[in-house]
PDB file of N, CA and C in Angstrom:
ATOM      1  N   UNK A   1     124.129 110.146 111.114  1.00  0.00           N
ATOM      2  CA  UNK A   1     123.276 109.084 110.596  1.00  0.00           C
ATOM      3  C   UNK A   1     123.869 107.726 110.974  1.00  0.00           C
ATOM      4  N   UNK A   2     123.197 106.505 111.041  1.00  0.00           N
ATOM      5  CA  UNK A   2     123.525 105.402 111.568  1.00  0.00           C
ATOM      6  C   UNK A   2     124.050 105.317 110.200  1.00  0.00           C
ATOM      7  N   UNK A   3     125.273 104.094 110.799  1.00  0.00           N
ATOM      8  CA  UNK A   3     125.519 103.581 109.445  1.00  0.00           C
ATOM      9  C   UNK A   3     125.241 102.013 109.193  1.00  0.00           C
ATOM     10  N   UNK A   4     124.094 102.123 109.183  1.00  0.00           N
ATOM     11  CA  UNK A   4     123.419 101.042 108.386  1.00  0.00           C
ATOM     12  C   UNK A   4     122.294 101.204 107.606  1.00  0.00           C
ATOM     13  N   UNK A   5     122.263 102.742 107.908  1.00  0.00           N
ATOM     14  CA  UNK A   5     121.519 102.897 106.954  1.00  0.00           C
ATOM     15  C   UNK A   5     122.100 103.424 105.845  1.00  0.00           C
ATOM     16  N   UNK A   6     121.655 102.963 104.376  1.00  0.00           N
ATOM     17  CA  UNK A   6     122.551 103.316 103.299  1.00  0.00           C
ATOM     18  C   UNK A   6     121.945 104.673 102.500  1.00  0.00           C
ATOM     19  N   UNK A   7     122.661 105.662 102.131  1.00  0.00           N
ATOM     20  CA  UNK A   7     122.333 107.000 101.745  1.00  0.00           C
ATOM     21  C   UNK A   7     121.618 107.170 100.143  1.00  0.00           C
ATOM     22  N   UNK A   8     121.339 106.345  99.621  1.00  0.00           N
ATOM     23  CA  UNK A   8     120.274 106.376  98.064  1.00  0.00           C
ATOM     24  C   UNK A   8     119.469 107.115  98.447  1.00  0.00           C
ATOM     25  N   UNK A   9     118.882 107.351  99.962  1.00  0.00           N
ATOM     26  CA  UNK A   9     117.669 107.905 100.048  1.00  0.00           C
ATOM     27  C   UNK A   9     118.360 108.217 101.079  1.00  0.00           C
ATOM     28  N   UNK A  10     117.840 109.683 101.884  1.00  0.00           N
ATOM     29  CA  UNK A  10     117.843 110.207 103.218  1.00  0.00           C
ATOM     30  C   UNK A  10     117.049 110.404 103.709  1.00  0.00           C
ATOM     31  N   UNK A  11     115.669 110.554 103.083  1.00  0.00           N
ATOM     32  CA  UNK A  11     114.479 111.066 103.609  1.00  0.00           C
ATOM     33  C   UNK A  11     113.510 109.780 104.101  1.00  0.00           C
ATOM     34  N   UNK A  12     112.835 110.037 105.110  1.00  0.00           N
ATOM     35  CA  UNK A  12     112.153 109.099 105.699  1.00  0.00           C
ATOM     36  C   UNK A  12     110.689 109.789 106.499  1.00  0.00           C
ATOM     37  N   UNK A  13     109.626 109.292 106.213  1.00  0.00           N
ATOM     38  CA  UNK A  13     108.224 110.258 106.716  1.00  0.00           C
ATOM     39  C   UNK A  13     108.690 109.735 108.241  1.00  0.00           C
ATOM     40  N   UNK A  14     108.122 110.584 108.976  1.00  0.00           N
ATOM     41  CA  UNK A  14     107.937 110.320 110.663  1.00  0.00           C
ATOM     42  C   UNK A  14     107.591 109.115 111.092  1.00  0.00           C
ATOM     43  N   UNK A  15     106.465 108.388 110.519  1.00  0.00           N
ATOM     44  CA  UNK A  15     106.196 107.205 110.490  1.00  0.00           C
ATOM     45  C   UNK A  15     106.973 106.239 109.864  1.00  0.00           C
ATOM     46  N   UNK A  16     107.815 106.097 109.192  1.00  0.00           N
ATOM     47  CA  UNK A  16     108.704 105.527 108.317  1.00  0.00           C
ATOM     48  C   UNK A  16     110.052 105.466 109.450  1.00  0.00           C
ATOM     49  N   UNK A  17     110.332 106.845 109.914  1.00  0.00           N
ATOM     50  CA  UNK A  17     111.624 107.064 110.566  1.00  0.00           C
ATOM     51  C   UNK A  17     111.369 105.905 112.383  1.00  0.00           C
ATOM     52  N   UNK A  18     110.187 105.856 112.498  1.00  0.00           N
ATOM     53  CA  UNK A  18     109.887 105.354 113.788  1.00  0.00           C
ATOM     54  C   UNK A  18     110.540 103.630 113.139  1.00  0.00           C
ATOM     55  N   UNK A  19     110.292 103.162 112.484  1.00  0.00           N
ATOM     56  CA  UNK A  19     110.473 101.589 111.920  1.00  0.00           C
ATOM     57  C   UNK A  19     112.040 101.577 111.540  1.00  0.00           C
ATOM     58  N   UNK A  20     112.536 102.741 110.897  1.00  0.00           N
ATOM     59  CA  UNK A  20     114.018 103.097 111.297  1.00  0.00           C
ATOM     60  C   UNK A  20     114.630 103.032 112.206  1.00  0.00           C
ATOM     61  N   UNK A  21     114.326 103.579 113.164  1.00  0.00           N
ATOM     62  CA  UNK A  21     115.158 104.005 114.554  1.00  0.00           C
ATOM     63  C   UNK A  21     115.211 102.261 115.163  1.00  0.00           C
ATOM     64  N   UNK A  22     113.666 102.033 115.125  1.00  0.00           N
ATOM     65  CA  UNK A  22     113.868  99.952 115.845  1.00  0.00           C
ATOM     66  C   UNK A  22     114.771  99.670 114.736  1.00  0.00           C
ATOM     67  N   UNK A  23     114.444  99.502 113.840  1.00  0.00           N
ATOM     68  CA  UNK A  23     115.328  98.355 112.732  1.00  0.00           C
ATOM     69  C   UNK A  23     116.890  98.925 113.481  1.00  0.00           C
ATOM     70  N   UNK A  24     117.423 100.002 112.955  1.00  0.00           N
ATOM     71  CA  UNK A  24     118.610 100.579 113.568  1.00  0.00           C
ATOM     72  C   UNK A  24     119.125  99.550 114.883  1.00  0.00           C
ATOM     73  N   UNK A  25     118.358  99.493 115.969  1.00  0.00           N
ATOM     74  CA  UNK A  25     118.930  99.283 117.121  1.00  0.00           C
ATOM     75  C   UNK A  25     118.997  97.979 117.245  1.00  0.00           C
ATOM     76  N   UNK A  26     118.693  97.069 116.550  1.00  0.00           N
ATOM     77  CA  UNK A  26     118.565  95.446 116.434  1.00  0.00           C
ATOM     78  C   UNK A  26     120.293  95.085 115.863  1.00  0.00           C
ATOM     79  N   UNK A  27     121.257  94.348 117.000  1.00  0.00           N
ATOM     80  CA  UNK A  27     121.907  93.848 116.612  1.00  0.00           C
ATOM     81  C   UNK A  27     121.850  92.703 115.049  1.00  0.00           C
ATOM     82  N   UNK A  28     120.456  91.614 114.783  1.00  0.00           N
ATOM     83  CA  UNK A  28     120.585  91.326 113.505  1.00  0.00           C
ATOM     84  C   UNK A  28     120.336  91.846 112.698  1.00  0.00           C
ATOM     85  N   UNK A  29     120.168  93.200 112.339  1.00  0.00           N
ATOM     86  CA  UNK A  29     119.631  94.118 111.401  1.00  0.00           C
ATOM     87  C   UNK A  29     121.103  94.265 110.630  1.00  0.00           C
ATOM     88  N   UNK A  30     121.754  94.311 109.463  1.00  0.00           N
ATOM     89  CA  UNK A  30     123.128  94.479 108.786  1.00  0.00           C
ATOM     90  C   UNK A  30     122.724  96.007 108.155  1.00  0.00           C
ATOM     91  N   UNK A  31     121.934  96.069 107.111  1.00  0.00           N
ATOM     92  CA  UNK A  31     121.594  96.896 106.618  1.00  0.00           C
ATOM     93  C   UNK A  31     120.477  97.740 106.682  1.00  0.00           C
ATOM     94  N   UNK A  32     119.918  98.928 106.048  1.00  0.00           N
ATOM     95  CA  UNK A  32     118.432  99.227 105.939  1.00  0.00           C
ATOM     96  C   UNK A  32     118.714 100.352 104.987  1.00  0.00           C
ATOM     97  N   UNK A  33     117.907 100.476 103.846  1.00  0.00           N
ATOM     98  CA  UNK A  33     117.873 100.806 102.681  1.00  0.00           C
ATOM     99  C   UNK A  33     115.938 101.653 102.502  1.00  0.00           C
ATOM    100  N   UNK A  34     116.342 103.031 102.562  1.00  0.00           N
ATOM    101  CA  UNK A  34     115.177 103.888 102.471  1.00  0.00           C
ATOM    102  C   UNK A  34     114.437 103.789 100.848  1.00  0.00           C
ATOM    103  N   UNK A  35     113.361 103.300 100.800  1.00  0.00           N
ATOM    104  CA  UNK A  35     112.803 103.605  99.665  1.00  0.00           C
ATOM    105  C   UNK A  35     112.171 104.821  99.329  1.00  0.00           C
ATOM    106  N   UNK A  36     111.381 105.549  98.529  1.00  0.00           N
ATOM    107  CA  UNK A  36     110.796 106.366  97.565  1.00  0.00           C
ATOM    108  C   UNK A  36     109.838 106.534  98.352  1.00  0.00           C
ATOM    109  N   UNK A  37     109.060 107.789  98.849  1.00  0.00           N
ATOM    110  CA  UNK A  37     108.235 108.377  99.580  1.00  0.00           C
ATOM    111  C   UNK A  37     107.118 108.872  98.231  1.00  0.00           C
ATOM    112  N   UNK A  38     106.190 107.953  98.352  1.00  0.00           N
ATOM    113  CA  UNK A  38     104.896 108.158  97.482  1.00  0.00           C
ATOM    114  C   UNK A  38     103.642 108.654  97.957  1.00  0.00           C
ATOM    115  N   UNK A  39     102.759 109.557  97.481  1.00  0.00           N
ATOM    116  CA  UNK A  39     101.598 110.403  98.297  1.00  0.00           C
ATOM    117  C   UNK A  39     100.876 108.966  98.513  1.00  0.00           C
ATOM    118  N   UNK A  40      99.288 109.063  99.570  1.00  0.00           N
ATOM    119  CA  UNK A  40      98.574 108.077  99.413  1.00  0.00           C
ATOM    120  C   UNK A  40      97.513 108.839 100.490  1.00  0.00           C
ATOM    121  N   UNK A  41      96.229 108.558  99.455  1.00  0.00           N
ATOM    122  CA  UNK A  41      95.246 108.936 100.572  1.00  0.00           C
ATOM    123  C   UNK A  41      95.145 108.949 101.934  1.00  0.00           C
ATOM    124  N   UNK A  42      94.701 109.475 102.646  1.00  0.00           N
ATOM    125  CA  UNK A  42      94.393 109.146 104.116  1.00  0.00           C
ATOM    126  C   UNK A  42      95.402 109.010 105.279  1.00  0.00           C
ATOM    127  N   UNK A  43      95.118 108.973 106.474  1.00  0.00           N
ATOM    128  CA  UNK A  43      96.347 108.869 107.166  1.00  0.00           C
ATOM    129  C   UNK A  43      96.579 107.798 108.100  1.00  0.00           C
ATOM    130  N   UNK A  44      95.853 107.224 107.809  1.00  0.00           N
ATOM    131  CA  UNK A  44      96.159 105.478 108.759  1.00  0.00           C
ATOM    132  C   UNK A  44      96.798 105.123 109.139  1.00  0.00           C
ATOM    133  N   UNK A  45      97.475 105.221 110.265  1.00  0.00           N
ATOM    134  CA  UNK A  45      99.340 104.211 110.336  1.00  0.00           C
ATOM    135  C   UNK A  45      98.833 102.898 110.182  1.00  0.00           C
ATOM    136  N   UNK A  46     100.080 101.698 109.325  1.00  0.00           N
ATOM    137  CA  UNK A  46      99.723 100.622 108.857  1.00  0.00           C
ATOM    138  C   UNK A  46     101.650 100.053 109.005  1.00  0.00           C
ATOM    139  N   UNK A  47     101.630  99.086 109.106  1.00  0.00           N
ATOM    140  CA  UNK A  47     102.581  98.616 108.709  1.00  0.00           C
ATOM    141  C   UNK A  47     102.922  96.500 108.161  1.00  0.00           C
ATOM    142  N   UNK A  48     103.133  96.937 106.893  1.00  0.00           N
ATOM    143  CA  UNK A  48     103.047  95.223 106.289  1.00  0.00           C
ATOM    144  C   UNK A  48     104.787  94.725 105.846  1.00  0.00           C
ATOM    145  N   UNK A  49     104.286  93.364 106.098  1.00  0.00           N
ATOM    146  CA  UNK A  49     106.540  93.136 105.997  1.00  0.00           C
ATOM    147  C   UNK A  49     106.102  92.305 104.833  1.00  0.00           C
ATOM    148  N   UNK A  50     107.195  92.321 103.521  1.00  0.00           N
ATOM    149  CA  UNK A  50     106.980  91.273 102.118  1.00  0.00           C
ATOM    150  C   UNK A  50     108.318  90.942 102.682  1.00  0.00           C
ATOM    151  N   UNK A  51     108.244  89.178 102.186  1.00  0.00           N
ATOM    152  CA  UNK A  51     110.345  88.928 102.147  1.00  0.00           C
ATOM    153  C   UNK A  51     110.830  89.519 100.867  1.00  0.00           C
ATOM    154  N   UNK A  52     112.042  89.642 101.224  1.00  0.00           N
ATOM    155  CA  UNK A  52     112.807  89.980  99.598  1.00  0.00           C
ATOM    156  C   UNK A  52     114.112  89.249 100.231  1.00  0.00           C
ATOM    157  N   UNK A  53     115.222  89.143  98.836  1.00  0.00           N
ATOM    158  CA  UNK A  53     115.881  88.078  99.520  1.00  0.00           C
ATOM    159  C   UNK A  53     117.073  88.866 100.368  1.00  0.00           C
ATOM    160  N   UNK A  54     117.655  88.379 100.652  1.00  0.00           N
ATOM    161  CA  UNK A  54     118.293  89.198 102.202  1.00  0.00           C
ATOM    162  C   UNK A  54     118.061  89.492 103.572  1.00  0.00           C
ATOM    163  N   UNK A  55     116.442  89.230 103.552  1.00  0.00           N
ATOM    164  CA  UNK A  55     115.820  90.134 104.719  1.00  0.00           C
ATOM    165  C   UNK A  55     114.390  90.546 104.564  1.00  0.00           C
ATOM    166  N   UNK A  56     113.835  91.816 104.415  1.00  0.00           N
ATOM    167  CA  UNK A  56     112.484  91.954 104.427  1.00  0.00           C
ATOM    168  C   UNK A  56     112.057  93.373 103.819  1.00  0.00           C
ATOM    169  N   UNK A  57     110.938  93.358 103.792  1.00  0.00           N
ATOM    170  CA  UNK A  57     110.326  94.847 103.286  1.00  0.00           C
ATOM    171  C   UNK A  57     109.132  95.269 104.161  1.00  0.00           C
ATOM    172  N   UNK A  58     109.470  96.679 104.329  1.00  0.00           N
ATOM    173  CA  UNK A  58     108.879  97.404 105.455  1.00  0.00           C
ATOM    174  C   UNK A  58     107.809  98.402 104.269  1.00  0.00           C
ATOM    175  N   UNK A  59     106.410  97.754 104.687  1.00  0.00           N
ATOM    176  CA  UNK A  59     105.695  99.264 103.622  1.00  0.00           C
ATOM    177  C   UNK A  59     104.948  99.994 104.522  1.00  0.00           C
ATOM    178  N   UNK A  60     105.441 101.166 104.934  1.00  0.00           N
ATOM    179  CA  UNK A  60     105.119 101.466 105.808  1.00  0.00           C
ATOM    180  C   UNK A  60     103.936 102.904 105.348  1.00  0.00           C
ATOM    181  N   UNK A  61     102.780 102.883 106.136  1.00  0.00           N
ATOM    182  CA  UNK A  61     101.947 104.010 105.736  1.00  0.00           C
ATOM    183  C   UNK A  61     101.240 104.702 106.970  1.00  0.00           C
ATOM    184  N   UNK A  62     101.935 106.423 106.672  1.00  0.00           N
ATOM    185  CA  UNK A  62     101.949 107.231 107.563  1.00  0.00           C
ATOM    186  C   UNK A  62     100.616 108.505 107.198  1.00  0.00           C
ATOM    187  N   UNK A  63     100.758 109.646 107.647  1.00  0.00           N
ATOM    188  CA  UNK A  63      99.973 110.671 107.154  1.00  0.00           C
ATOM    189  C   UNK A  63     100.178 110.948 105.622  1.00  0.00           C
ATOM    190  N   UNK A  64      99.007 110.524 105.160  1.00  0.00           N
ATOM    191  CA  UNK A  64      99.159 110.481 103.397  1.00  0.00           C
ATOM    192  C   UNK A  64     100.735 110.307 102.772  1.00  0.00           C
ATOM    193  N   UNK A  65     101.535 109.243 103.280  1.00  0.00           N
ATOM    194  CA  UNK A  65     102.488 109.116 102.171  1.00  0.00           C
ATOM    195  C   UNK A  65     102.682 107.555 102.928  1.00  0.00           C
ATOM    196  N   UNK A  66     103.345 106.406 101.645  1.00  0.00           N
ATOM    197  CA  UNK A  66     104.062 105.212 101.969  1.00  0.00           C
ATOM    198  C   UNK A  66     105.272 105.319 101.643  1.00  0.00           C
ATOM    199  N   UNK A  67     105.809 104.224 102.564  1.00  0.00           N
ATOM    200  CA  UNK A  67     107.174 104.339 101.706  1.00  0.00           C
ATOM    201  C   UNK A  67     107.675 102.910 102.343  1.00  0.00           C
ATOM    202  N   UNK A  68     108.394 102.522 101.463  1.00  0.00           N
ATOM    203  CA  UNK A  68     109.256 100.963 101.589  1.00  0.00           C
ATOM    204  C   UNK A  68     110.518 101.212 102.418  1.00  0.00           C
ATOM    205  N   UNK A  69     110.722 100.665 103.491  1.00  0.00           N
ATOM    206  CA  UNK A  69     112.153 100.201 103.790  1.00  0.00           C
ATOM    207  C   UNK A  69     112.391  98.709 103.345  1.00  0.00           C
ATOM    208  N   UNK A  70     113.865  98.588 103.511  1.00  0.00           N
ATOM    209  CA  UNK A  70     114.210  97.540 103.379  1.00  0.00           C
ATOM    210  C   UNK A  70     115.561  97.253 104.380  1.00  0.00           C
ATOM    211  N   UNK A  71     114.995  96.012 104.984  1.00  0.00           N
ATOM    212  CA  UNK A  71     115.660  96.030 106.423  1.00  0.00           C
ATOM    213  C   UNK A  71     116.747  94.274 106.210  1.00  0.00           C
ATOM    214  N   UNK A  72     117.918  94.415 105.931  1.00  0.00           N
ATOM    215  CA  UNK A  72     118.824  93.335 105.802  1.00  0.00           C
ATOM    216  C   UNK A  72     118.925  92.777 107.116  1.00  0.00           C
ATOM    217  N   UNK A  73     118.889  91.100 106.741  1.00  0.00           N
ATOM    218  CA  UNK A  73     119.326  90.589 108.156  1.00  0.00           C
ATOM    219  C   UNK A  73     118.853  88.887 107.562  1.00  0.00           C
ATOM    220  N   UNK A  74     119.637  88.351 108.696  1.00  0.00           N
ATOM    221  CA  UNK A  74     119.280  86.920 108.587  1.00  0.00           C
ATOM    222  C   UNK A  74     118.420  86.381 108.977  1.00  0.00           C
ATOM    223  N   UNK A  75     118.224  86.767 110.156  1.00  0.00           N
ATOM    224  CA  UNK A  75     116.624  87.155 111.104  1.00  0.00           C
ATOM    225  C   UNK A  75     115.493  87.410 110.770  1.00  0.00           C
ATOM    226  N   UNK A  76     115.054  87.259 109.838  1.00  0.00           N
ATOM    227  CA  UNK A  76     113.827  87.896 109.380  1.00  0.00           C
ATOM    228  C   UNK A  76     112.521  88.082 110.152  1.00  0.00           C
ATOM    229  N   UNK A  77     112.296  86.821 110.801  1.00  0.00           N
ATOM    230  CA  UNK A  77     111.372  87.002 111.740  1.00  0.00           C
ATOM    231  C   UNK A  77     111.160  87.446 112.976  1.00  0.00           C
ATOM    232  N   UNK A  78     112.078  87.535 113.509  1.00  0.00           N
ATOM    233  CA  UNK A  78     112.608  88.065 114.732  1.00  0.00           C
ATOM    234  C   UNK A  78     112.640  89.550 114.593  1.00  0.00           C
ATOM    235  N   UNK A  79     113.222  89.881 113.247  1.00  0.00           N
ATOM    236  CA  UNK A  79     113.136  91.249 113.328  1.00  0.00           C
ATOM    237  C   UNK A  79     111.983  91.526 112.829  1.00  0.00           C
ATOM    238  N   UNK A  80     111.289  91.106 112.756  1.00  0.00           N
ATOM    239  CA  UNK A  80     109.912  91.639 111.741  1.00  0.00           C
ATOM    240  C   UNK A  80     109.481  91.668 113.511  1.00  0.00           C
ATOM    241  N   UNK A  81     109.081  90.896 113.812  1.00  0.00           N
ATOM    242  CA  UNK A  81     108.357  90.871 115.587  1.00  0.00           C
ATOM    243  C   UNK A  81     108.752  91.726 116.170  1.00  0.00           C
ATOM    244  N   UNK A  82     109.985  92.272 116.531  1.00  0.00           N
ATOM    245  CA  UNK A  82     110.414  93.288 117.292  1.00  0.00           C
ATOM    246  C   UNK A  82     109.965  94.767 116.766  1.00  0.00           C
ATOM    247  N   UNK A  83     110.379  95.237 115.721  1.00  0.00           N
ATOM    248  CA  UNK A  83     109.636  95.910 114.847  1.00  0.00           C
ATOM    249  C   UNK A  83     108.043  96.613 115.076  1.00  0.00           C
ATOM    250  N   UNK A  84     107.538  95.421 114.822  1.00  0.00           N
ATOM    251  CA  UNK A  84     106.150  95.153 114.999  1.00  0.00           C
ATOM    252  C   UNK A  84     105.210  95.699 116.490  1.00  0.00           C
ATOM    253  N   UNK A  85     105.971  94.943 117.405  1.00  0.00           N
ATOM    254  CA  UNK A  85     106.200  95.158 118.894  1.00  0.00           C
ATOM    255  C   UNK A  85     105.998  96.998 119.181  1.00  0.00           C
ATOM    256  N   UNK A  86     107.218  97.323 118.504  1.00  0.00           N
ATOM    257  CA  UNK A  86     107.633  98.774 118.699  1.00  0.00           C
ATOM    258  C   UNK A  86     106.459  99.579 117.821  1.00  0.00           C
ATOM    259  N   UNK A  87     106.421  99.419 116.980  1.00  0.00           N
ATOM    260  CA  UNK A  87     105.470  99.814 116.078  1.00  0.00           C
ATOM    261  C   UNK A  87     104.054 100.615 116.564  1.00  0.00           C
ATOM    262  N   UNK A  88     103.327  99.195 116.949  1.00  0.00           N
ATOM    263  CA  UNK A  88     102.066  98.992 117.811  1.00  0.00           C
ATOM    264  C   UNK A  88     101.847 100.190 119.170  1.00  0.00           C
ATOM    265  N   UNK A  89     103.037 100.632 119.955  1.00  0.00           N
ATOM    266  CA  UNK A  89     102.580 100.981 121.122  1.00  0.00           C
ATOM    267  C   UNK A  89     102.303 102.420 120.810  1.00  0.00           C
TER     268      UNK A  89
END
């Protein structure tokens, strides 16, 4: 496991793990912190960034489940764009 990512959580949906792997490889990325994998209708990929302080929040929604990352960095926007970038294709 990378270590920036912190172990409270290990589990990450497929869609969740894809916003992982970018956040991961971004030199300003410090941390990334897996949130709580919640059911949710439908299977839409979606992805929305909230700030929180440190960095940002990843709510990411895959085949019927969301789930929050939380991606540390000073960068916020930069990494939200790159992210985003990767995300999309």
């Amino acid at each position: 496991m990378n270590e920036k990512i912190t172990d409270s959580h290990s589990t990450s949906t497929k869609t969740s793990s894809e916003v992982v792997a970018a956040a991961a490889k971004l030199d300003a990325v410090t941390k990334i912190g897996l949130g709580t994998i919640k059911r949710a209708p439908g299977g839409r990929r979606d992805l929305k960034f909230l700030p929180i302080t440190g960095g940002i929040k990843a709510v990411v929604r895959g085949a019927g489940a969301v789930q929050d990352i939380y991606i540390y960095t000073k960068h916020a926007k930069e990494v939200q764009e790159e992210i985003s970038r990767v995300f999309r294709k």
